[in-house]
N, C-alpha and C. Protein backbone atom coordinates (compact mmCIF):
# COMPACT_ATOMS: atom_id res chain seq x y z
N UNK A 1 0.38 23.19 14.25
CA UNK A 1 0.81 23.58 12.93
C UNK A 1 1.56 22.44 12.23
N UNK A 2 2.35 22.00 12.80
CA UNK A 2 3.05 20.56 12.31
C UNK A 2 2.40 19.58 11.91
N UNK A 3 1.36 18.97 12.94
CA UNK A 3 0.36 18.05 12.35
C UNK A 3 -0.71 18.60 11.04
N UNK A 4 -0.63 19.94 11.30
CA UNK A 4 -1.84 20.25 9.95
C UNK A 4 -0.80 20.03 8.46
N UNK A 5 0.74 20.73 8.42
CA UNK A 5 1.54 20.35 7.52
C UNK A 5 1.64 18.88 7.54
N UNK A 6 1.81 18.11 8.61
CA UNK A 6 1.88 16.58 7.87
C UNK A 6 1.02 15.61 7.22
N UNK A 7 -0.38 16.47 7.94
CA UNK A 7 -1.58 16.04 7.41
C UNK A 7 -2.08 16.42 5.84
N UNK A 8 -1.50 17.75 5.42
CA UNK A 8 -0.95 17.74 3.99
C UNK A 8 -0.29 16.95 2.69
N UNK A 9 1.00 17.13 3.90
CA UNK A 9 1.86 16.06 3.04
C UNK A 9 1.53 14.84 2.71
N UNK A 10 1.16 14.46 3.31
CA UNK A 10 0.33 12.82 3.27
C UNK A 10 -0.59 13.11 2.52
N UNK A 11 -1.67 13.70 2.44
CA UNK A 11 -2.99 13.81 1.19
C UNK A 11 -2.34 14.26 -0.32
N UNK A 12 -0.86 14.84 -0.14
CA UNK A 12 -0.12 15.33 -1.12
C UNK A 12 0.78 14.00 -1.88
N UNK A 13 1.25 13.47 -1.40
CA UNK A 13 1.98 11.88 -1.57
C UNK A 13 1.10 11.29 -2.46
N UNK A 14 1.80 10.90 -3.00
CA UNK A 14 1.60 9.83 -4.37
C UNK A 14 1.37 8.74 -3.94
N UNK A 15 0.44 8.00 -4.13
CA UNK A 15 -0.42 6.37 -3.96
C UNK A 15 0.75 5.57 -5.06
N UNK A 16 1.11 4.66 -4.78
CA UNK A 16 2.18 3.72 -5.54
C UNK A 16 1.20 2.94 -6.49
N UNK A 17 1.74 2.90 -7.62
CA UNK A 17 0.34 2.08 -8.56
C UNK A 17 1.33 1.07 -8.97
N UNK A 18 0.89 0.21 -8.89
CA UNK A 18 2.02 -1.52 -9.65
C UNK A 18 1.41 -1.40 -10.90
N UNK A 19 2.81 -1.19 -11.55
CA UNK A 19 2.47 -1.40 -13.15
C UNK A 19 3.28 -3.15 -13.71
N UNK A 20 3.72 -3.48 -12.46
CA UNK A 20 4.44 -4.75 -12.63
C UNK A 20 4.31 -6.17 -11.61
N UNK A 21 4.39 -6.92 -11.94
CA UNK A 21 4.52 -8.00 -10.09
C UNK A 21 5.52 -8.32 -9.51
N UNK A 22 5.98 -7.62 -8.78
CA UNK A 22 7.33 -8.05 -8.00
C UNK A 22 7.30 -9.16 -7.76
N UNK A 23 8.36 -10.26 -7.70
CA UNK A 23 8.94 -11.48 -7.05
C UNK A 23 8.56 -11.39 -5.23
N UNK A 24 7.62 -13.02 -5.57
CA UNK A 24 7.81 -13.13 -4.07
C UNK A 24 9.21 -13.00 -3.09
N UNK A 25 9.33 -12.91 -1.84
CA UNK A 25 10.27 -13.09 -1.08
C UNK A 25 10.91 -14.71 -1.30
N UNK A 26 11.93 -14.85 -1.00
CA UNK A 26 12.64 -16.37 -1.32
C UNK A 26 11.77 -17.39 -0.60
N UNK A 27 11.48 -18.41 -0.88
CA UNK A 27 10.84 -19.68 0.25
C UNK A 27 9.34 -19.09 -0.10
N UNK A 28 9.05 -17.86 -0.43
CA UNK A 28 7.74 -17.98 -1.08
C UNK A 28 7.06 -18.05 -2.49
N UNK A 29 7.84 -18.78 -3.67
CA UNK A 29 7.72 -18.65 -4.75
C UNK A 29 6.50 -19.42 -5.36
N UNK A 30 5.82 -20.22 -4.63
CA UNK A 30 4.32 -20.50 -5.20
C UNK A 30 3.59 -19.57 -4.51
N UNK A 31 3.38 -18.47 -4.37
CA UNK A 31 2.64 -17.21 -4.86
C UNK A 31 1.75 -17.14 -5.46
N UNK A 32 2.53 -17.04 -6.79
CA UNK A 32 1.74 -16.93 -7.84
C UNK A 32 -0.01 -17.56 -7.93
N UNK A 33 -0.10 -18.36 -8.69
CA UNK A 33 -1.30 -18.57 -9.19
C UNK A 33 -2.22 -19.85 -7.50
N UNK A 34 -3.64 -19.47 -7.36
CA UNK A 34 -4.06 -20.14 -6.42
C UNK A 34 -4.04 -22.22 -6.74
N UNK A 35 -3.46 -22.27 -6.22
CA UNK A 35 -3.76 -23.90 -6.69
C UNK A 35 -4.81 -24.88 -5.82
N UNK A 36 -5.53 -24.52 -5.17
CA UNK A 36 -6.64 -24.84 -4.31
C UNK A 36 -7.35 -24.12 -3.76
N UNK A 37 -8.99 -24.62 -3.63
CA UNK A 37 -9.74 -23.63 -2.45
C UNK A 37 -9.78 -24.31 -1.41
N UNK A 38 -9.95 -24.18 -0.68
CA UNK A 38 -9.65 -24.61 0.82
C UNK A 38 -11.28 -24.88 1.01
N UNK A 39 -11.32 -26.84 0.78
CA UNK A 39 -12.40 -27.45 1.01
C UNK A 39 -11.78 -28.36 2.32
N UNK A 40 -11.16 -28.62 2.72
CA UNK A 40 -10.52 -29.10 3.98
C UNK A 40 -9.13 -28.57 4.28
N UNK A 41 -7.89 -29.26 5.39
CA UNK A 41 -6.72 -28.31 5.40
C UNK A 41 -6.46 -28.18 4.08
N UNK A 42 -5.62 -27.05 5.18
CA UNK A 42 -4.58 -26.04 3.98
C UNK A 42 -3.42 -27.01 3.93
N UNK A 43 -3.11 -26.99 2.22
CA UNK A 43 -1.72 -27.92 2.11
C UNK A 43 -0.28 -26.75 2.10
N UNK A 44 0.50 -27.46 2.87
CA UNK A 44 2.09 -26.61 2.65
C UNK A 44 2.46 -26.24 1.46
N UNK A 45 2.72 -25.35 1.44
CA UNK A 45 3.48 -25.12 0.07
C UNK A 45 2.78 -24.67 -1.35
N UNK A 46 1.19 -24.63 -1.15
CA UNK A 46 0.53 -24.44 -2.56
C UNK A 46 -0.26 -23.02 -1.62
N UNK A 47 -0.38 -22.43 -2.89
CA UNK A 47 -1.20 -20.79 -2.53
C UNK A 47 -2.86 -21.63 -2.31
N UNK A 48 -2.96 -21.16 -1.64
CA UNK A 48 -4.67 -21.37 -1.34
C UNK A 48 -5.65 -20.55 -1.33
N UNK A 49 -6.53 -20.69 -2.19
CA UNK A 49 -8.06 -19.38 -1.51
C UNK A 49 -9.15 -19.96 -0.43
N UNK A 50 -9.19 -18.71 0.35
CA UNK A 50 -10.35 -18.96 1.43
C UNK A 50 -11.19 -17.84 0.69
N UNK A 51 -12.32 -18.48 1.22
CA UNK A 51 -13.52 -17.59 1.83
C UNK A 51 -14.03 -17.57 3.20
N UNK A 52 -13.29 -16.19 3.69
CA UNK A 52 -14.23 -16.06 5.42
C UNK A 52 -15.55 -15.47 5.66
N UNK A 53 -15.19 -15.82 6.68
CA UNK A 53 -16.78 -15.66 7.01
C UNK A 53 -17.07 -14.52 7.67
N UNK A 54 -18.05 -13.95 8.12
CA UNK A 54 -18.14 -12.78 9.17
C UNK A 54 -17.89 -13.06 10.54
N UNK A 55 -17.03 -12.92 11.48
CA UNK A 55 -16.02 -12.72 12.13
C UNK A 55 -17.41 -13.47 13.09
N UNK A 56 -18.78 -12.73 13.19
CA UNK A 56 -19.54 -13.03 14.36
C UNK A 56 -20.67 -14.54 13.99
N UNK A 57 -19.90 -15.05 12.94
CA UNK A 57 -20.58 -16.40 12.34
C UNK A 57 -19.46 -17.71 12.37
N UNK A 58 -17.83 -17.28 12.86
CA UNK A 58 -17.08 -18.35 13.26
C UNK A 58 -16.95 -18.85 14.36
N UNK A 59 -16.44 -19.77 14.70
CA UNK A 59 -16.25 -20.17 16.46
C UNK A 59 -14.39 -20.89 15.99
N UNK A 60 -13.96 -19.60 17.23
CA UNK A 60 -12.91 -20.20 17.21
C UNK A 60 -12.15 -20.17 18.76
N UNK A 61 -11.43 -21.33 18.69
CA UNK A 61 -11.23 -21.95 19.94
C UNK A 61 -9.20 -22.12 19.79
N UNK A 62 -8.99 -20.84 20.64
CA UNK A 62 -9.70 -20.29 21.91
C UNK A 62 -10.41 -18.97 21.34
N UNK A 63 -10.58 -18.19 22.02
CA UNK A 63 -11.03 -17.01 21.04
C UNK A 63 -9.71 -16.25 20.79
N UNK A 64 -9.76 -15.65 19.41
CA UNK A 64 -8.82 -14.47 18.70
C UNK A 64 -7.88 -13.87 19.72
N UNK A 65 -6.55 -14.19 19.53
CA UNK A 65 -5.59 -13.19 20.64
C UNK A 65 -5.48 -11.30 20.70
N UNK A 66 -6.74 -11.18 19.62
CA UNK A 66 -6.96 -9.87 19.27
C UNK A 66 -8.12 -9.54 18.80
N UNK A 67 -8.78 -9.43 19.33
CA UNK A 67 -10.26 -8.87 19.43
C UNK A 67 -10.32 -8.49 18.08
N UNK A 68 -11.40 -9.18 17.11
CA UNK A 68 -11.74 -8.50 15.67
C UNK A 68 -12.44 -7.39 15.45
N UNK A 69 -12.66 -6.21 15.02
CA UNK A 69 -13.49 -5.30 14.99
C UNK A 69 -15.40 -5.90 14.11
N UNK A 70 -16.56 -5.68 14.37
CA UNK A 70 -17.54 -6.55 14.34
C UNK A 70 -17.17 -5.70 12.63
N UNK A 71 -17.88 -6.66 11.94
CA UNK A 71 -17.98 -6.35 10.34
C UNK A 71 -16.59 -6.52 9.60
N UNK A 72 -15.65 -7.81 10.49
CA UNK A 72 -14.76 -8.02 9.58
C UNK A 72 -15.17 -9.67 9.66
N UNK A 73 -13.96 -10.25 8.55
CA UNK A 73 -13.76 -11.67 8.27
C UNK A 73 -13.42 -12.55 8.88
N UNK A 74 -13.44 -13.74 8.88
CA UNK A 74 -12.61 -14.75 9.48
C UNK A 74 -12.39 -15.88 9.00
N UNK A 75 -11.95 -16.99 9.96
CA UNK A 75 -11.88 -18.26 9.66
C UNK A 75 -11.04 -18.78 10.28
N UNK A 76 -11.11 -20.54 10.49
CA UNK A 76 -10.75 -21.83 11.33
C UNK A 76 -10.22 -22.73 10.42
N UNK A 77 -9.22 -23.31 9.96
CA UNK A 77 -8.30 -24.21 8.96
C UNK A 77 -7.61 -24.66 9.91
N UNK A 78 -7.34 -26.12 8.98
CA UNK A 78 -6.20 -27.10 9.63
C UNK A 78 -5.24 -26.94 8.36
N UNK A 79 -4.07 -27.44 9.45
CA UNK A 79 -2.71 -27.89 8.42
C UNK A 79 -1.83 -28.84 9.46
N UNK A 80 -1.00 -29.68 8.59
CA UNK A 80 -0.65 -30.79 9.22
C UNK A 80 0.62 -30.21 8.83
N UNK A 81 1.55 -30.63 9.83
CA UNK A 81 3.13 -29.91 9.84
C UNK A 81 3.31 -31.75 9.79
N UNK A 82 4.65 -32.24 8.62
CA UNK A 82 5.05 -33.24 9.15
C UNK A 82 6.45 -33.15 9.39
N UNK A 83 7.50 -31.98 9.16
CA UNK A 83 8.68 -31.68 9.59
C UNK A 83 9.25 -30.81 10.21
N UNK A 84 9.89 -30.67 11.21
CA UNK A 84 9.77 -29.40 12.48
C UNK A 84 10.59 -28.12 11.63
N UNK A 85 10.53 -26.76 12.05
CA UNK A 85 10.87 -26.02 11.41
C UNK A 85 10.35 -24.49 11.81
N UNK A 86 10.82 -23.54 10.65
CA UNK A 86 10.02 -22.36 10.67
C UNK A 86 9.06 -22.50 9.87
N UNK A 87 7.99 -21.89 9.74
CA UNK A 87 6.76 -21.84 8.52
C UNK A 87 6.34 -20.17 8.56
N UNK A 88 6.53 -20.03 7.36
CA UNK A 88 5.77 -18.54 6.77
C UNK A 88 4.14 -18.88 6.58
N UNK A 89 3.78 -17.49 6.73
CA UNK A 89 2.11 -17.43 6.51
C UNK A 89 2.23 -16.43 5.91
N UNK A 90 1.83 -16.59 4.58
CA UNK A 90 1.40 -15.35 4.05
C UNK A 90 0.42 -14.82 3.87
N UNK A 91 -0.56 -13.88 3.63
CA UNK A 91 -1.21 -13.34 3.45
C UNK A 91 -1.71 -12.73 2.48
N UNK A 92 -2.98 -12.20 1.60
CA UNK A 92 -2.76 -11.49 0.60
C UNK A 92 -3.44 -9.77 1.05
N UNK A 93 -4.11 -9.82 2.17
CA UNK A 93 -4.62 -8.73 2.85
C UNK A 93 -4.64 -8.74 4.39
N UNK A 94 -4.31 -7.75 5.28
CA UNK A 94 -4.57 -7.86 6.26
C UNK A 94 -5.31 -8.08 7.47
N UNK A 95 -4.84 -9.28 8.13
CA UNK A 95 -5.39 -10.17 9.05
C UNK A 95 -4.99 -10.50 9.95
N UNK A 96 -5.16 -10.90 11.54
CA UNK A 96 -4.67 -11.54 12.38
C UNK A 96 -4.70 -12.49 12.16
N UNK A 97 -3.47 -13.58 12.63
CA UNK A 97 -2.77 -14.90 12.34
C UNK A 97 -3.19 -15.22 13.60
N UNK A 98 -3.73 -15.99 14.33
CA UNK A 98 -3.52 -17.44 15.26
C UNK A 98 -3.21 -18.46 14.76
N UNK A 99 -2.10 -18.91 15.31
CA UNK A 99 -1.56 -20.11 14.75
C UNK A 99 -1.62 -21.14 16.73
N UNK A 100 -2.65 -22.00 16.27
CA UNK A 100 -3.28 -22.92 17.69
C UNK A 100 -2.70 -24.77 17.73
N UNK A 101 -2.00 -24.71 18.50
CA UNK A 101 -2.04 -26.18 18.86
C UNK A 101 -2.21 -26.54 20.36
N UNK A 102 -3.16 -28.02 20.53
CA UNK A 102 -3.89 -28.39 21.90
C UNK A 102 -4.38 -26.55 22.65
N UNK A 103 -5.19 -26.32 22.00
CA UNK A 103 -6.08 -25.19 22.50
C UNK A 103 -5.16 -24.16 23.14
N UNK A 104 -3.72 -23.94 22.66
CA UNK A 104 -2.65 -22.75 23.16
C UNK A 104 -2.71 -21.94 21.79
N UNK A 105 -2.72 -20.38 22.33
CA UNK A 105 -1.74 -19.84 20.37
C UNK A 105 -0.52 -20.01 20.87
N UNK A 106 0.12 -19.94 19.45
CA UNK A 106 1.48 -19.95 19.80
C UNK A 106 2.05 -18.36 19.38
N UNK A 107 3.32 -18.46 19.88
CA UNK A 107 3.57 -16.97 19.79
C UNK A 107 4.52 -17.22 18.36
N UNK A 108 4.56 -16.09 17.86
CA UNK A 108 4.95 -15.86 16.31
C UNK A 108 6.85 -15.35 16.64
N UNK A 109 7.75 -15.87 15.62
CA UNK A 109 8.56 -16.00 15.59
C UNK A 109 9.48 -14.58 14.96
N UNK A 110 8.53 -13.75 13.87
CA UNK A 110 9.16 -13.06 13.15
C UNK A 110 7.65 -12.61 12.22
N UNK A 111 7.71 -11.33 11.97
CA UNK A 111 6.52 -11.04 10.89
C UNK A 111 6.71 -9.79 10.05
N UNK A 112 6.64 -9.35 9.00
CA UNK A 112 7.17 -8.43 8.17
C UNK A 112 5.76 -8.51 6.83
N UNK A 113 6.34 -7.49 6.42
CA UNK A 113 5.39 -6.68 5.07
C UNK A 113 5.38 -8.11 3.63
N UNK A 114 4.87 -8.16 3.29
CA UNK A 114 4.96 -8.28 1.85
C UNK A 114 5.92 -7.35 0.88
N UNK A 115 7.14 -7.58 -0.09
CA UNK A 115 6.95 -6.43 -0.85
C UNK A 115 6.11 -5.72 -1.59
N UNK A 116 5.99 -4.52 -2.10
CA UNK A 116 5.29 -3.55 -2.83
C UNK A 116 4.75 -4.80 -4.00
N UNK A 117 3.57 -4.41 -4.75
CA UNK A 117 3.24 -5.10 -5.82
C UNK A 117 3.95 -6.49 -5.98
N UNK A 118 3.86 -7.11 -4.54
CA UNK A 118 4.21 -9.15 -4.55
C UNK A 118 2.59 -9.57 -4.67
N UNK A 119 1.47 -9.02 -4.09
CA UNK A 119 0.53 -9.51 -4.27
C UNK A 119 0.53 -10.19 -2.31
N UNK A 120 1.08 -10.27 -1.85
CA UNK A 120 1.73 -9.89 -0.13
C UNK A 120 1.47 -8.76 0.35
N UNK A 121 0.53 -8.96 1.20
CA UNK A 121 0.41 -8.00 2.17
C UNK A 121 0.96 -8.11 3.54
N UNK A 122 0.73 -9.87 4.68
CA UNK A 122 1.59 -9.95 5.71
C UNK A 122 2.75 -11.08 5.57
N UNK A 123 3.26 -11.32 6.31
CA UNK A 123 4.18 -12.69 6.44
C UNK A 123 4.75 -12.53 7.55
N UNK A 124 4.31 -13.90 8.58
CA UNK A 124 4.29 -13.99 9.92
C UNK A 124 4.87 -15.67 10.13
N UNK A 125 6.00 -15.36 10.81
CA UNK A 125 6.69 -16.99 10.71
C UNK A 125 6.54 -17.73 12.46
N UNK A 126 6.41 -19.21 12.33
CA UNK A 126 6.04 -19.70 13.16
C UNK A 126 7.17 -20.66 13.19
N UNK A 127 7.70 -21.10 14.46
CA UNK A 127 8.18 -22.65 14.57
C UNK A 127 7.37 -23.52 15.06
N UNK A 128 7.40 -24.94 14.04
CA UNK A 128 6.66 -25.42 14.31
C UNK A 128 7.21 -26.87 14.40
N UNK A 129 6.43 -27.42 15.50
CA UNK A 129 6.82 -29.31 15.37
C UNK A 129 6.30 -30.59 14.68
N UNK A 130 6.17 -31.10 14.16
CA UNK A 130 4.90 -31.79 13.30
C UNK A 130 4.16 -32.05 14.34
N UNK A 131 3.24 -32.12 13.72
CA UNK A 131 1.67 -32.40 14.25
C UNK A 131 0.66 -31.82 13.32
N UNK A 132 -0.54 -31.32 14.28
CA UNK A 132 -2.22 -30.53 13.54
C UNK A 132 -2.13 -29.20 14.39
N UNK A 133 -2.63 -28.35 13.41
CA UNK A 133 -2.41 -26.89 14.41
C UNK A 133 -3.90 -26.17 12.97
N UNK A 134 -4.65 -25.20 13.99
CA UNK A 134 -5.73 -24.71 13.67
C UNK A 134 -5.00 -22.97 13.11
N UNK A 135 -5.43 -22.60 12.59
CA UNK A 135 -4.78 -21.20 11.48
C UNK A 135 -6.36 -20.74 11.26
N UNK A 136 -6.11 -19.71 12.10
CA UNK A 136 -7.37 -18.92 12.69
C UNK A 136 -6.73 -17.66 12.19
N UNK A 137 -7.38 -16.88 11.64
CA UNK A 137 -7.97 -15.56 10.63
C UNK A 137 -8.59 -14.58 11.03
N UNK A 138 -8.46 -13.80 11.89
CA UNK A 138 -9.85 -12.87 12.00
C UNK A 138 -9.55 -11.24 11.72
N UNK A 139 -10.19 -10.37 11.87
CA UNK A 139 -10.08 -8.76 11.65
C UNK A 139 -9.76 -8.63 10.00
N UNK A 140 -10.28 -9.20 9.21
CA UNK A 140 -10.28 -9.57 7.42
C UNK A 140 -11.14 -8.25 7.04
N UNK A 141 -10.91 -7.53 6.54
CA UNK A 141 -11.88 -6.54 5.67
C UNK A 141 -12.63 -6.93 4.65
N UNK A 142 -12.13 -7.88 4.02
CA UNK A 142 -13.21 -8.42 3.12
C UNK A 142 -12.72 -10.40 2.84
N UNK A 143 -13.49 -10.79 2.51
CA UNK A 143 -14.16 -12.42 2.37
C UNK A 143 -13.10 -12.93 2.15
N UNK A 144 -12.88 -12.81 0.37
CA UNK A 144 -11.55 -13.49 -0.09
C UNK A 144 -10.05 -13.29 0.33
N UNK A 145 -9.60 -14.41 0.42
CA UNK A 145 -8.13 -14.08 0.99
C UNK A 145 -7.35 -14.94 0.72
N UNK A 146 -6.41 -15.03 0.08
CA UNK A 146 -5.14 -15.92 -0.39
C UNK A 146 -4.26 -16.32 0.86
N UNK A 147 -3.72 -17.21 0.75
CA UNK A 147 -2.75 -18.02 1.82
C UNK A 147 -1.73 -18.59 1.49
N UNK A 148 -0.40 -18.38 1.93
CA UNK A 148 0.57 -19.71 1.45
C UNK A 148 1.09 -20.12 2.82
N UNK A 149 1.20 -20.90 3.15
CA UNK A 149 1.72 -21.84 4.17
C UNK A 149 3.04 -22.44 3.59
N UNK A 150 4.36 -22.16 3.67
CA UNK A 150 5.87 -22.53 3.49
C UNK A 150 6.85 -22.77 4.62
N UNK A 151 7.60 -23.75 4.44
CA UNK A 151 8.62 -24.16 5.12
C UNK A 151 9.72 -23.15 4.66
N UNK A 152 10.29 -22.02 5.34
CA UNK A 152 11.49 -21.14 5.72
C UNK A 152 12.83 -21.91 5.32
């Protein structure tokens, strides 16, 4: 009986409609508008668009720390860290983050929501050391997907 009332309530609940754009979170304020497509790495600090691919048309090394469901997105990007730190990943829809250096993932530091109507859906922070590290994508529901890569 409980679950059939909560299963109510929930079909009863109001869908949140953005009639406005909330402010990114702090340290993420190029947001806003895409300033590159991602024809080689991703640069720090500028919003980027990808296009992924179908999850069973990438190769990524090592494979996904989370199994993609078949008929989602993906993708394999570089980014060059040249100052050690935390780094945010944002997201504009939901995705698994691998964040890979010398063929290890690394484990994620901190990860939280987007706010409501930021145009943010994840944000998943990494420490990182300079170097090259691969930013692997997979379980994407659909193609396009926005990115910001920021220093915390």
């Amino acid at each position: 009986m409980i679950s059939v009332l909560l299963a109510l309530a929930l079909q009863a609940a109001p869908v949140p409609v953005c009639t406005a754009t909330v402010a990114p979170p702090a340290g993420l304020e190029a947001w806003g508008t895409v300033s590159a497509i991602a024809m080689g790495p991703i640069a720090i600090g500028q919003t980027t668009g990808l296009m992924l691919r179908p999850v069973d048309k990438v190769t990524f090394t090592p494979a996904p720390s989370r199994a993609p469901r078949p008929g989602t997105f993906g993708g394999a990007y570089q980014v060059a860290v040249t100052t050690a730190g935390t780094y945010r990943i944002a997201l504009e829809a939901g995705a698994w983050i691998d964040v890979v250096r010398d063929g290890k993932v690394l484990e994620s530091v901190a990860h939280a929501e987007g706010p409501s109507c930021s145009g943010i859906r994840k944000i998943v922070d990494f420490a990182l050391a300079p170097g090259r590290y691969a930013i692997q994508l997979s379980g994407a529901k659909a193609a396009p997907m926005r990115i910001l890569i920021a220093a915390k």
